[in-house]
N, C-alpha and C. Protein backbone atom coordinates (compact mmCIF):
# COMPACT_ATOMS: atom_id res chain seq x y z
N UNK A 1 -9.41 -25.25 30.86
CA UNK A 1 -10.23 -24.99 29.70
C UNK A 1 -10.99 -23.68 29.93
N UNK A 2 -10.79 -22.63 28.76
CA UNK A 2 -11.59 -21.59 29.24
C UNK A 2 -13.16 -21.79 29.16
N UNK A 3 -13.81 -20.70 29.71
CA UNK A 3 -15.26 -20.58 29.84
C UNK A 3 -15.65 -20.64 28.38
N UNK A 4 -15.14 -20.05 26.94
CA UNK A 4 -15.50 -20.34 25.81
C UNK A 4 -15.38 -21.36 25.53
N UNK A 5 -14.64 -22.34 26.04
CA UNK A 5 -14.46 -23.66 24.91
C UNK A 5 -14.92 -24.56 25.39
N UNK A 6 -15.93 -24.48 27.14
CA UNK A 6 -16.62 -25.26 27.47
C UNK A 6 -17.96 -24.85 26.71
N UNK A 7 -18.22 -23.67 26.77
CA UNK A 7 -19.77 -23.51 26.07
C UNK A 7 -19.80 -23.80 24.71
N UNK A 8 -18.32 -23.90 23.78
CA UNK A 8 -18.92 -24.24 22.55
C UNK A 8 -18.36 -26.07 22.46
N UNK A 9 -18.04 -26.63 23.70
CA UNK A 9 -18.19 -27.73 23.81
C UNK A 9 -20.04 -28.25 23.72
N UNK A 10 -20.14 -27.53 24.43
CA UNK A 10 -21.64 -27.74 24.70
C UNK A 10 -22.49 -27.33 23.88
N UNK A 11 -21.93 -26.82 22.53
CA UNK A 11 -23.05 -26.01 21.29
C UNK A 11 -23.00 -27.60 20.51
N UNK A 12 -21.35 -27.82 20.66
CA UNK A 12 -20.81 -28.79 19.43
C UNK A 12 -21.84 -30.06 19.73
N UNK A 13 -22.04 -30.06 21.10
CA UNK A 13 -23.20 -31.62 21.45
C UNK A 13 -24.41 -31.50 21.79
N UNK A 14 -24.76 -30.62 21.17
CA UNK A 14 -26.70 -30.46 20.75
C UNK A 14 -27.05 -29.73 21.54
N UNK A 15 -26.64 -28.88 22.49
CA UNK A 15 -27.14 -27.49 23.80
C UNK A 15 -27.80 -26.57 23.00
N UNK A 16 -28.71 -26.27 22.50
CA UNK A 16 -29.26 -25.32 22.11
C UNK A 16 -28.99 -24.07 22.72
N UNK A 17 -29.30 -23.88 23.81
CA UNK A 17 -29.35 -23.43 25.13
C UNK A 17 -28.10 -22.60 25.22
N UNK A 18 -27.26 -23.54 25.03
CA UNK A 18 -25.48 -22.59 25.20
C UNK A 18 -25.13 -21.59 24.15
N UNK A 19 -26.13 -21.49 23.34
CA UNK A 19 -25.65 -20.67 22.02
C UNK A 19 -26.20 -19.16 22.69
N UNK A 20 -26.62 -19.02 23.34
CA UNK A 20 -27.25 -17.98 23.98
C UNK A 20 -26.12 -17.51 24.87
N UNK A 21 -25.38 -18.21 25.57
CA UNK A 21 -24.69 -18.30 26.69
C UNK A 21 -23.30 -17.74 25.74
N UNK A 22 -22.77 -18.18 24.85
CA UNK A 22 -21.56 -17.64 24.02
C UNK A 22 -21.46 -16.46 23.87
N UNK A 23 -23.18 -15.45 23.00
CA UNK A 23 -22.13 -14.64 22.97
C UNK A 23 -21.98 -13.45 23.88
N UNK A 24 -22.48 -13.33 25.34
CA UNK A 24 -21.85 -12.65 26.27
C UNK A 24 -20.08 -12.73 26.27
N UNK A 25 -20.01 -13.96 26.49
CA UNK A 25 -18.33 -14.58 26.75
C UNK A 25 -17.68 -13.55 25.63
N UNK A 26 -18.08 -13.82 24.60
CA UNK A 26 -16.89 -13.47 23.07
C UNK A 26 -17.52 -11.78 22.93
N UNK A 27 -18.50 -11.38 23.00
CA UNK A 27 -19.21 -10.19 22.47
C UNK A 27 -18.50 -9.05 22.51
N UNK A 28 -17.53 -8.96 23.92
CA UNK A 28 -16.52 -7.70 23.78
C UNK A 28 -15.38 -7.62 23.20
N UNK A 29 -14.61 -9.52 22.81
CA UNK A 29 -13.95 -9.26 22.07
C UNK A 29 -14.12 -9.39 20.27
N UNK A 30 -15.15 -9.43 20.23
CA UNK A 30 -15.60 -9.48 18.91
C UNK A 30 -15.64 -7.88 18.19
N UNK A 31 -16.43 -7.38 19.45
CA UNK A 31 -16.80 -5.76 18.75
C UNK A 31 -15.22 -4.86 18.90
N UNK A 32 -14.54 -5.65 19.92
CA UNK A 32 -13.29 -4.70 19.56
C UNK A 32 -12.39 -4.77 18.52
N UNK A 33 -12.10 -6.23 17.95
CA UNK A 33 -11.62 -6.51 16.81
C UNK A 33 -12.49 -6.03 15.68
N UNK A 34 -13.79 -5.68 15.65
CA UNK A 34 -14.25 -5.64 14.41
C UNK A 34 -14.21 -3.60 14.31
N UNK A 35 -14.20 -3.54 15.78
CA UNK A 35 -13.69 -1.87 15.93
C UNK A 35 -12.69 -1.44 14.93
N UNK A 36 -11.58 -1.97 15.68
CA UNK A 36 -10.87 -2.21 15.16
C UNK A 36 -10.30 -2.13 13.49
N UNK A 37 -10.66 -3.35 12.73
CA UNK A 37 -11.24 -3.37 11.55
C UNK A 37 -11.75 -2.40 10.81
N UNK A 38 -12.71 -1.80 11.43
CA UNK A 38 -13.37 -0.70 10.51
C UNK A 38 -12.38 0.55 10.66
N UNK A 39 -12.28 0.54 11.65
CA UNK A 39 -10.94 1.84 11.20
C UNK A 39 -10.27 2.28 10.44
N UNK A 40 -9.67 1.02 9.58
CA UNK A 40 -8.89 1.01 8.48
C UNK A 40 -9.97 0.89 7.32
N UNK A 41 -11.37 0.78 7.31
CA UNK A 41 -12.23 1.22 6.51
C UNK A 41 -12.21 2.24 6.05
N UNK A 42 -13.32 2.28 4.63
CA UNK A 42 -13.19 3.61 3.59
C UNK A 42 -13.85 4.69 4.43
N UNK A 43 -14.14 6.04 4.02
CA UNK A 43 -14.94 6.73 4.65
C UNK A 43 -16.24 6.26 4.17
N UNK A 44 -16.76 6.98 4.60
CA UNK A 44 -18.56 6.82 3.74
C UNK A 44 -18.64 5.36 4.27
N UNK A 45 -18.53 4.55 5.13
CA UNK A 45 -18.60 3.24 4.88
C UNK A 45 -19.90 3.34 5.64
N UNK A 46 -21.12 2.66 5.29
CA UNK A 46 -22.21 2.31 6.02
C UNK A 46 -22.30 1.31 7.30
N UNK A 47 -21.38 0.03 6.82
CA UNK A 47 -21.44 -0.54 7.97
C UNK A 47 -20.63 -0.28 9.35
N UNK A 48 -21.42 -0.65 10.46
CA UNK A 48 -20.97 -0.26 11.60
C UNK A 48 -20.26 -1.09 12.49
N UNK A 49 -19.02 -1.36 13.49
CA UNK A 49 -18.50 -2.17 14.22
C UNK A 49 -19.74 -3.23 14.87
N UNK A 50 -20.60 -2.58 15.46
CA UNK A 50 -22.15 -3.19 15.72
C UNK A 50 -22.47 -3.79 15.41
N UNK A 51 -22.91 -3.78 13.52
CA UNK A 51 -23.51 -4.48 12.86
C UNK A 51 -22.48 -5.75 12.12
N UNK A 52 -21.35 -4.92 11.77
CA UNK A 52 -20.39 -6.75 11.45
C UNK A 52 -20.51 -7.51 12.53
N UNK A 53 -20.91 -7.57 14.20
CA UNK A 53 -20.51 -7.88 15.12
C UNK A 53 -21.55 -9.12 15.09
N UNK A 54 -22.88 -8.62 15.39
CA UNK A 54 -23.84 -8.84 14.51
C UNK A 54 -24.09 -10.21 13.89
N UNK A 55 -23.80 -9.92 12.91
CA UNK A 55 -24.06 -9.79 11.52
C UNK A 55 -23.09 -11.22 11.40
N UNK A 56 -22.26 -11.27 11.73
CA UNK A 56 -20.88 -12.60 12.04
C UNK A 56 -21.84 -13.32 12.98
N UNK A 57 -21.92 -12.96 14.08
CA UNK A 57 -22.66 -13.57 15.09
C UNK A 57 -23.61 -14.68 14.89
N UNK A 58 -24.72 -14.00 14.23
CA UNK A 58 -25.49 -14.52 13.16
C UNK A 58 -24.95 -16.07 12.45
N UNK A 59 -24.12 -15.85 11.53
CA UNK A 59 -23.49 -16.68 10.47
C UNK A 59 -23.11 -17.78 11.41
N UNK A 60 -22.31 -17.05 12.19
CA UNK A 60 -21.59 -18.71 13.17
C UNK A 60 -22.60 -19.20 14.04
N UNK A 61 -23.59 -18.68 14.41
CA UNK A 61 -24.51 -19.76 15.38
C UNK A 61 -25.65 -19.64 14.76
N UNK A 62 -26.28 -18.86 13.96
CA UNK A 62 -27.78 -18.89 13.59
C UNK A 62 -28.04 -19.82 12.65
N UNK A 63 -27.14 -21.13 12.26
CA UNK A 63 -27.72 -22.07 11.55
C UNK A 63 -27.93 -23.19 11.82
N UNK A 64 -28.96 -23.44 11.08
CA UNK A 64 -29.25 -24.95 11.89
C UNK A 64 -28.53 -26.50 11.65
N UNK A 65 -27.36 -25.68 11.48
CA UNK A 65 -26.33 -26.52 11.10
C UNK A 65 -25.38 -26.97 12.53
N UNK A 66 -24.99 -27.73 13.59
CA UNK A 66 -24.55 -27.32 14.90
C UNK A 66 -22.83 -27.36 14.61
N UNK A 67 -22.28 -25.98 14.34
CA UNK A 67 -21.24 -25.76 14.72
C UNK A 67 -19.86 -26.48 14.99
N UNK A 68 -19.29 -26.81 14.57
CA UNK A 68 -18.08 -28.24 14.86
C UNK A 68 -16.97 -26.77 15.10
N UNK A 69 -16.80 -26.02 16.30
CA UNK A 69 -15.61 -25.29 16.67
C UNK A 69 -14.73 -26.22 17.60
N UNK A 70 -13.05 -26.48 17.49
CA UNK A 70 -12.95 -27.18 18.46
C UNK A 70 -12.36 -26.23 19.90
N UNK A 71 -12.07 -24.93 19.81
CA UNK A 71 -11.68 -24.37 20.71
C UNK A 71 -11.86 -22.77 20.55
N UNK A 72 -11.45 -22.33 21.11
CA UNK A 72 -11.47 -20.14 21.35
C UNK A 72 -11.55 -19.68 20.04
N UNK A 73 -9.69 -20.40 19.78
CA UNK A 73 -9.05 -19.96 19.10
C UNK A 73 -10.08 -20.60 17.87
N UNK A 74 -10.07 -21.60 17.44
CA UNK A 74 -11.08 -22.15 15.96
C UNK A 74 -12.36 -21.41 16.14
N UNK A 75 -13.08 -20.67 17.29
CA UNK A 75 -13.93 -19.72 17.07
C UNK A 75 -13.60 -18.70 16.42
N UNK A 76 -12.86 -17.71 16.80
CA UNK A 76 -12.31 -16.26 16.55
C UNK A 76 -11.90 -16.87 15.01
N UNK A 77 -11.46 -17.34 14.69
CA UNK A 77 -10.87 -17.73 12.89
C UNK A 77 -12.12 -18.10 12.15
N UNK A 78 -12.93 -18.51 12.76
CA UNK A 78 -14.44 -18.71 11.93
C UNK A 78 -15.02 -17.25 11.91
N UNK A 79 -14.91 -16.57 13.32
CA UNK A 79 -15.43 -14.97 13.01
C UNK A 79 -14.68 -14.12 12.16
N UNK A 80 -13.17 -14.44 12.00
CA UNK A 80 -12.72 -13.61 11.07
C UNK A 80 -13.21 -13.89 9.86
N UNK A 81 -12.85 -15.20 9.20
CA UNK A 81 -13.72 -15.23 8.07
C UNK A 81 -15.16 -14.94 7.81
N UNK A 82 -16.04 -14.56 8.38
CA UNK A 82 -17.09 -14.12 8.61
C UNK A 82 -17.13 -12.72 8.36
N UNK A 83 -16.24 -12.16 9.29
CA UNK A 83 -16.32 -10.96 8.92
C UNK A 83 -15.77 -10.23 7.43
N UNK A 84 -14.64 -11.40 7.55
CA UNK A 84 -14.15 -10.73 6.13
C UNK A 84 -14.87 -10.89 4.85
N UNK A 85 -16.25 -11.81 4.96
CA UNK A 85 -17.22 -12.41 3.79
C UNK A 85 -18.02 -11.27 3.56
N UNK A 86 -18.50 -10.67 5.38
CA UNK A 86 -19.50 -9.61 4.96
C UNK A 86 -18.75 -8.38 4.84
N UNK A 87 -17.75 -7.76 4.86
CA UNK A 87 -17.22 -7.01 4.43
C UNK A 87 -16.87 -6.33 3.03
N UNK A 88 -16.64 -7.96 2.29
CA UNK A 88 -16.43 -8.41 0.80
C UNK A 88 -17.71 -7.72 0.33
N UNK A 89 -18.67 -8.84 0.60
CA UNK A 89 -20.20 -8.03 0.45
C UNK A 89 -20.72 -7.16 0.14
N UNK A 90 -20.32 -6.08 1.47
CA UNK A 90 -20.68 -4.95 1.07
C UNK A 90 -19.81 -3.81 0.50
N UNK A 91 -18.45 -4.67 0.49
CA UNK A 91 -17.98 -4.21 -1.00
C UNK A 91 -18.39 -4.10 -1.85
N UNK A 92 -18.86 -5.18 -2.57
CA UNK A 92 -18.89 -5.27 -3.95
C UNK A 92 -20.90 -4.99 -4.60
N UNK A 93 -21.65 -4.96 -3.11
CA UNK A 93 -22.93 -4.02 -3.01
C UNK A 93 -22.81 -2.52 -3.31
N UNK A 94 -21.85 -1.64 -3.03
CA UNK A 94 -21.24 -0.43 -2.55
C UNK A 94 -21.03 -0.82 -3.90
N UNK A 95 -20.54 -1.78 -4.88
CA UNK A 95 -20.06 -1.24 -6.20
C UNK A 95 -20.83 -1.04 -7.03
N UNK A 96 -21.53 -2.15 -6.71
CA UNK A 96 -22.46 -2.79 -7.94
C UNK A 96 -23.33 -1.28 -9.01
N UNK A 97 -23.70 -1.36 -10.03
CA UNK A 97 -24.75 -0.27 -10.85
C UNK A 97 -25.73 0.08 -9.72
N UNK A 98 -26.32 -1.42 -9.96
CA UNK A 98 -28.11 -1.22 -9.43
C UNK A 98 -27.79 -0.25 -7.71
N UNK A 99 -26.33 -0.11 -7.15
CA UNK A 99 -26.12 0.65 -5.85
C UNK A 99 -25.79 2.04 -6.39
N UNK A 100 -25.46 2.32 -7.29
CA UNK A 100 -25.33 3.57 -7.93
C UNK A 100 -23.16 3.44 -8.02
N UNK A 101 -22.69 2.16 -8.32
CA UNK A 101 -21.43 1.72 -8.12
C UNK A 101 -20.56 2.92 -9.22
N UNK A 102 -21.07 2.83 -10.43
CA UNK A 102 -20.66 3.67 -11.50
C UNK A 102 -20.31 5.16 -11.04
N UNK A 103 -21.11 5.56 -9.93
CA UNK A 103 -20.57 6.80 -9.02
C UNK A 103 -19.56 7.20 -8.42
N UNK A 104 -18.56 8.58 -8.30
CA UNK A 104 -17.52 8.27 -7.41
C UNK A 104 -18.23 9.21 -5.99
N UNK A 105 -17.92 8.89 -5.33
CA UNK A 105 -18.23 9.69 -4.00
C UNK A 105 -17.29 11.10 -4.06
N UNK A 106 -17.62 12.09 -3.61
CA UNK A 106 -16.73 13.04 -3.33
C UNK A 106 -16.82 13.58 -2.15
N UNK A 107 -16.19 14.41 -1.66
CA UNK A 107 -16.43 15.72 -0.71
C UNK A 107 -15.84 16.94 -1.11
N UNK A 108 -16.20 18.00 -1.41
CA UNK A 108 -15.92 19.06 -2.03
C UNK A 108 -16.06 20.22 0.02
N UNK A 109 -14.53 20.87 -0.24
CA UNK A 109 -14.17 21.48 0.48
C UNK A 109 -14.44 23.02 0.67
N UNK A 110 -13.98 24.21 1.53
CA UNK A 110 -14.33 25.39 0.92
C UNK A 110 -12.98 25.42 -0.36
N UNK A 111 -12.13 24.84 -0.55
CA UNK A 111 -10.88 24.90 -1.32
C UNK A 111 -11.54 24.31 -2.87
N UNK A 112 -12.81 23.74 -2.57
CA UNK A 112 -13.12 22.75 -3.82
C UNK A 112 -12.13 21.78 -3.94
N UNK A 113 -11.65 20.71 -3.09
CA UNK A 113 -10.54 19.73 -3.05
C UNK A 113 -11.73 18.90 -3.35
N UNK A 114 -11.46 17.39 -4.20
CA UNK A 114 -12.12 15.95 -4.37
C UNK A 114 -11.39 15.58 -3.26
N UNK A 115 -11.62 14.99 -2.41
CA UNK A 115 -11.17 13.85 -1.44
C UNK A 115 -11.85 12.48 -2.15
N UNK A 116 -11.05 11.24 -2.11
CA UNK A 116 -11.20 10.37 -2.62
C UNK A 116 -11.45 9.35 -1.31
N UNK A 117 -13.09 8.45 -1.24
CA UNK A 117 -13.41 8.32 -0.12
C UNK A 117 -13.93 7.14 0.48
N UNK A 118 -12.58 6.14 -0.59
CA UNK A 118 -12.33 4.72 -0.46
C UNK A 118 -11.57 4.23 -1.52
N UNK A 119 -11.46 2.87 -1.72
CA UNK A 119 -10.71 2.17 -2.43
C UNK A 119 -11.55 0.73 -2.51
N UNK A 120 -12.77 0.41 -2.76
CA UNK A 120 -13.52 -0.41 -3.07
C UNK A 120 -12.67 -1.57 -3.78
N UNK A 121 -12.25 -0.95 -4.77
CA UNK A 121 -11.54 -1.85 -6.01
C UNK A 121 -10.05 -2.80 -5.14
N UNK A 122 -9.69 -1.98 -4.30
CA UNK A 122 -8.58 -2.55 -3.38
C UNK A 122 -8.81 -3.82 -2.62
N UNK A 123 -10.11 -3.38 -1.92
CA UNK A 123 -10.77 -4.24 -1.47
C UNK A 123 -10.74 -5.54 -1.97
N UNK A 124 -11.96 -5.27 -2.98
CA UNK A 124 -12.11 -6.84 -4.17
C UNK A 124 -11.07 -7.03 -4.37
N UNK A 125 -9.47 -6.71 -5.12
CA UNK A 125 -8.27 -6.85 -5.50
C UNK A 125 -8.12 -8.11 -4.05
N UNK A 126 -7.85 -7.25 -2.98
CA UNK A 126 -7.32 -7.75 -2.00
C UNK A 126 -7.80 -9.76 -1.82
N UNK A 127 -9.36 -9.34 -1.99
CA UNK A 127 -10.32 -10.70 -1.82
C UNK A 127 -10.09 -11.69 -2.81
N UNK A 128 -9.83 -10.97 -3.63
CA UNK A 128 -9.41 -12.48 -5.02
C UNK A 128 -7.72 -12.76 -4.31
N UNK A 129 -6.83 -11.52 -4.33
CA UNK A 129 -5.48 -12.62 -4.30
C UNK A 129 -5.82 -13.34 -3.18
N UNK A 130 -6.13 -13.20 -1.94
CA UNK A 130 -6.36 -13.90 -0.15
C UNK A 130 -7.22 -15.20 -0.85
N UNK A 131 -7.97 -15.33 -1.96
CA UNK A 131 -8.47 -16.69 -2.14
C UNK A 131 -7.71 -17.10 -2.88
N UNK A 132 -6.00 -16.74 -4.09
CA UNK A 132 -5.87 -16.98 -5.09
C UNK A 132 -4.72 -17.68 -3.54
N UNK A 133 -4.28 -17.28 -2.57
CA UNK A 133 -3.57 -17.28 -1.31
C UNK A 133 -3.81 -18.80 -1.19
N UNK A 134 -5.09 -19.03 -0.97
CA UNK A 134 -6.00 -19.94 -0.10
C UNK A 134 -5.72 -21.40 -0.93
N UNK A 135 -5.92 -20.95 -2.43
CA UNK A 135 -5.48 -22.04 -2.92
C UNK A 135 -4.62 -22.58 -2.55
N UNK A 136 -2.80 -22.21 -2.42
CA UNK A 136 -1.85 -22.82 -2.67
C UNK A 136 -1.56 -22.73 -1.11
N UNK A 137 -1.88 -21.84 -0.04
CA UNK A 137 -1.28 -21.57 0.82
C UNK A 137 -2.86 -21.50 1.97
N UNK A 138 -3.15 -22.22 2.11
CA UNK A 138 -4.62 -21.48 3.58
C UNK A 138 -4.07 -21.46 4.48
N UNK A 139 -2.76 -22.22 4.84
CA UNK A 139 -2.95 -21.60 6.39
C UNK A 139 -2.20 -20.13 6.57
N UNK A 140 -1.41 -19.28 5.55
CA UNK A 140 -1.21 -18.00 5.45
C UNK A 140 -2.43 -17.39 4.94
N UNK A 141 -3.61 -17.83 4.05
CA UNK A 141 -4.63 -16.56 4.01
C UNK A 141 -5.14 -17.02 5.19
N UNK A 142 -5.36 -17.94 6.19
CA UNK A 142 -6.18 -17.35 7.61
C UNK A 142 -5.26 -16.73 8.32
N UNK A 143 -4.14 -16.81 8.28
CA UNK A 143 -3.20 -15.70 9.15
C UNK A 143 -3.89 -14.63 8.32
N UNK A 144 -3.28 -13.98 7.45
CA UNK A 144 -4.43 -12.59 6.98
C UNK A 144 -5.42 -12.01 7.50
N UNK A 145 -6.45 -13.00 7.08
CA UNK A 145 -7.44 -12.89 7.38
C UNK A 145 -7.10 -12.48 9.27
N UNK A 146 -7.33 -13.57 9.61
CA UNK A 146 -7.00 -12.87 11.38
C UNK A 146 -6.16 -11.95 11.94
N UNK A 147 -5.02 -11.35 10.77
CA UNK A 147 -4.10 -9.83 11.23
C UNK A 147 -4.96 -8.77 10.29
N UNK A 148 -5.66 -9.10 9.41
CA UNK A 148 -6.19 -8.00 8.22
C UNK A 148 -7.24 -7.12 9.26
N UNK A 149 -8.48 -8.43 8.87
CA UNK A 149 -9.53 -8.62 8.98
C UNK A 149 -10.41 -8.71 10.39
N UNK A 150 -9.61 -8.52 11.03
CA UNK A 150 -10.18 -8.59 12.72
C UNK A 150 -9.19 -7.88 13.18
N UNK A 151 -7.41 -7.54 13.21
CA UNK A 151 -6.71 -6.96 13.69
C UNK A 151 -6.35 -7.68 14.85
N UNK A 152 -5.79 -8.81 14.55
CA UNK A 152 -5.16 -9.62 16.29
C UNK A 152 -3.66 -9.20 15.61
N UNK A 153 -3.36 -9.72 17.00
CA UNK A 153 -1.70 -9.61 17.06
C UNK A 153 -1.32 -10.34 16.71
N UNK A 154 0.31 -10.43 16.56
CA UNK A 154 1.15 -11.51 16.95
C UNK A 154 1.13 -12.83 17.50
N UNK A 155 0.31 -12.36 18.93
CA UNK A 155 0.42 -12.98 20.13
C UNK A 155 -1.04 -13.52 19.74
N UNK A 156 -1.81 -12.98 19.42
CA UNK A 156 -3.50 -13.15 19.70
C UNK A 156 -3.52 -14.09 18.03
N UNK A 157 -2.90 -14.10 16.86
CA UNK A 157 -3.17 -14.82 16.09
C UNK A 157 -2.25 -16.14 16.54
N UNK A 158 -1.11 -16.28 16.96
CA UNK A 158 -0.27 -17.82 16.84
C UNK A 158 -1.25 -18.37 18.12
N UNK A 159 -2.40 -17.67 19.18
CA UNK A 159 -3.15 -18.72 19.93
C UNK A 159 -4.14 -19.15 19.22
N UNK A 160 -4.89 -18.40 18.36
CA UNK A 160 -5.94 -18.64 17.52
C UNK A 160 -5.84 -19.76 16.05
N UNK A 161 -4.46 -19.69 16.18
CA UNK A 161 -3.74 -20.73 14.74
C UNK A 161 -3.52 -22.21 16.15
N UNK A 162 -2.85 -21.72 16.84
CA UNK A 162 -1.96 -22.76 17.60
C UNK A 162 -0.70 -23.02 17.10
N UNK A 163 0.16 -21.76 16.34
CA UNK A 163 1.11 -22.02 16.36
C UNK A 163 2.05 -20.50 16.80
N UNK A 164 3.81 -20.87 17.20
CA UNK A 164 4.75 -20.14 17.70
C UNK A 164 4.28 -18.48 17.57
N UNK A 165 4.16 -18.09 18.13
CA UNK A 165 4.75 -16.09 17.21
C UNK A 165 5.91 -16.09 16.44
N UNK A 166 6.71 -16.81 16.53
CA UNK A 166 8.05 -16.67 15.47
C UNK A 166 7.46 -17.39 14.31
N UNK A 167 6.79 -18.58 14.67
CA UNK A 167 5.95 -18.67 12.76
C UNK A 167 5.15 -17.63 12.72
N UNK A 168 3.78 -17.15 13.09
CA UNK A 168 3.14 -16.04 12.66
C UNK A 168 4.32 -14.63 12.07
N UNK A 169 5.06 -14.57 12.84
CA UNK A 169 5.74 -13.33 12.03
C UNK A 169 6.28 -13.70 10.54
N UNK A 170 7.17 -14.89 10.70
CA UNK A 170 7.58 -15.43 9.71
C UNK A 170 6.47 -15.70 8.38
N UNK A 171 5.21 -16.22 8.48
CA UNK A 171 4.33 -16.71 7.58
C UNK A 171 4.17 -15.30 7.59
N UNK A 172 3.90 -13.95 8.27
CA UNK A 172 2.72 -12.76 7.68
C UNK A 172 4.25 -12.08 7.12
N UNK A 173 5.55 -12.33 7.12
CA UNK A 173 6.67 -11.40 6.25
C UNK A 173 6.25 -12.03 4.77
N UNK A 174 5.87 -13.36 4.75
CA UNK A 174 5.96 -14.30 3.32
C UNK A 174 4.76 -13.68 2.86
N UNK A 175 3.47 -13.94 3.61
CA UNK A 175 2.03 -13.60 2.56
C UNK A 175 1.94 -12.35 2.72
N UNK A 176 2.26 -11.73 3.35
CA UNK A 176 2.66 -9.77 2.96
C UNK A 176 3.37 -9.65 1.17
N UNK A 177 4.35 -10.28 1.47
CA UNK A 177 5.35 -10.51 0.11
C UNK A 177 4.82 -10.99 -1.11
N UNK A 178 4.34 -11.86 -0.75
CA UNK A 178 3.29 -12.75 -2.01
C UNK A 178 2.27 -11.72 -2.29
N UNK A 179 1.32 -11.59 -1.26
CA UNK A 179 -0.05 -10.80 -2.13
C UNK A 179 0.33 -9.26 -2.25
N UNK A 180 1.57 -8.46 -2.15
CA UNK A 180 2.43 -7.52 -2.43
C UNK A 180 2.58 -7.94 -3.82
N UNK A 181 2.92 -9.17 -4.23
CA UNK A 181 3.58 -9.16 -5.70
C UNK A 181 2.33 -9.62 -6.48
N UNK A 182 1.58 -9.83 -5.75
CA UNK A 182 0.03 -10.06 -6.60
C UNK A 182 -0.63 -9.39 -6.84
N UNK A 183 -0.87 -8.00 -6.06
CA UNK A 183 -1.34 -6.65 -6.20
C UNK A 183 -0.62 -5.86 -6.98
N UNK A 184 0.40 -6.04 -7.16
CA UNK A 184 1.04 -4.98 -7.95
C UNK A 184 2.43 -5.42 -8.64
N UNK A 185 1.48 -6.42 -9.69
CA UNK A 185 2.64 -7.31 -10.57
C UNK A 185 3.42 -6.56 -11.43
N UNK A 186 3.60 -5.23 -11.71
CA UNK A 186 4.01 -4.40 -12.60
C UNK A 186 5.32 -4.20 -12.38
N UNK A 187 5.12 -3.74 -10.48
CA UNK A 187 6.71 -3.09 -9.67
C UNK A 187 7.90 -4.63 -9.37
N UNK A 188 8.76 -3.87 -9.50
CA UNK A 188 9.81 -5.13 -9.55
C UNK A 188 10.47 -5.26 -7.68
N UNK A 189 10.24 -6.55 -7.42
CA UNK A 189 10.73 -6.52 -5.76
C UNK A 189 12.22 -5.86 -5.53
């Protein structure tokens, strides 16, 4: 049993104490997946690998609710969704009027080029089909979510699911395909 899944053994049965102790264990692989993550972020993006790190951190232990994780892997899938909530977030903050949303960002060059310096709307797009996903299919939107949204592998999502790498490839060719034809119902497969 690893060192994580004894300490959140010990969150799951009233340790106060161990919640302190977690996130040394997970903290480096948290900030590298959420590194990660932001990479494929817009420019201009405010939030920082740091602060989703954070900020998730928060959500999964700061309530006074005690935690029912049963292992590593059912941790890291609670942080992905986490992360991918506050991400959403500050999506759709970044859109909103009262944020100045109605704005487009630019960068003007010595060429006077617009560089275009996100895809906000992609985003939200993305977040409705992954729940429209969730309906008919959850255990392919948490694959997503854990190849999107945190950036695991192959290898690093079928331990975090508990299932083969030949299903993970297989399920992320299908919900690639699906929310492909959900994003862009116009083009013909």
């Amino acid at each position: 049993m690893s060192e994580v899944t004894q300490v959140l053994k010990q969150i799951k049965q009233g340790d106060v104490a161990a919640a302190a102790d977690l996130l040394p264990l997970v903290y480096a692989e948290l900030r590298r997946l959420a590194g990660h993550r932001m990479k494929s972020e817009a420019a201009g993006q405010t939030l920082q690998p740091t602060a989703l790190v954070h900020e998730a951190y928060v959500r999964l232990v700061g309530t006074e609710d005690v935690p029912q994780w049963d292992s590593r892997g059912h941790f890291f899938a609670a942080a992905a969704e986490a992360m991918r909530r506050i991400l959403i977030e500050n999506a759709r903050s970044r859109q909103s009027l009262k944020r100045g949303g109605d704005f487009q960002r630019f960068e003007v060059t010595e060429e006077d080029a617009i560089l275009d310096s996100g895809d906000v709307d992609g985003l939200l797009d993305l977040d409705a089909a992954l729940t429209k996903l969730a309906e008919c299919e959850p255990e392919m939107a948490k694959l997503v979510e854990l190849r999107y949204f945190t950036g695991l592998s192959v290898d690093e999502s079928a331990k975090a699911l508990g299932i083969s790498p030949r299903t993970v490839k297989r399920n992320w060719a299908f919900a690639r395909a699906w929310l492909g034809r959900e994003l862009n119902p116009d083009e013909e497969a």
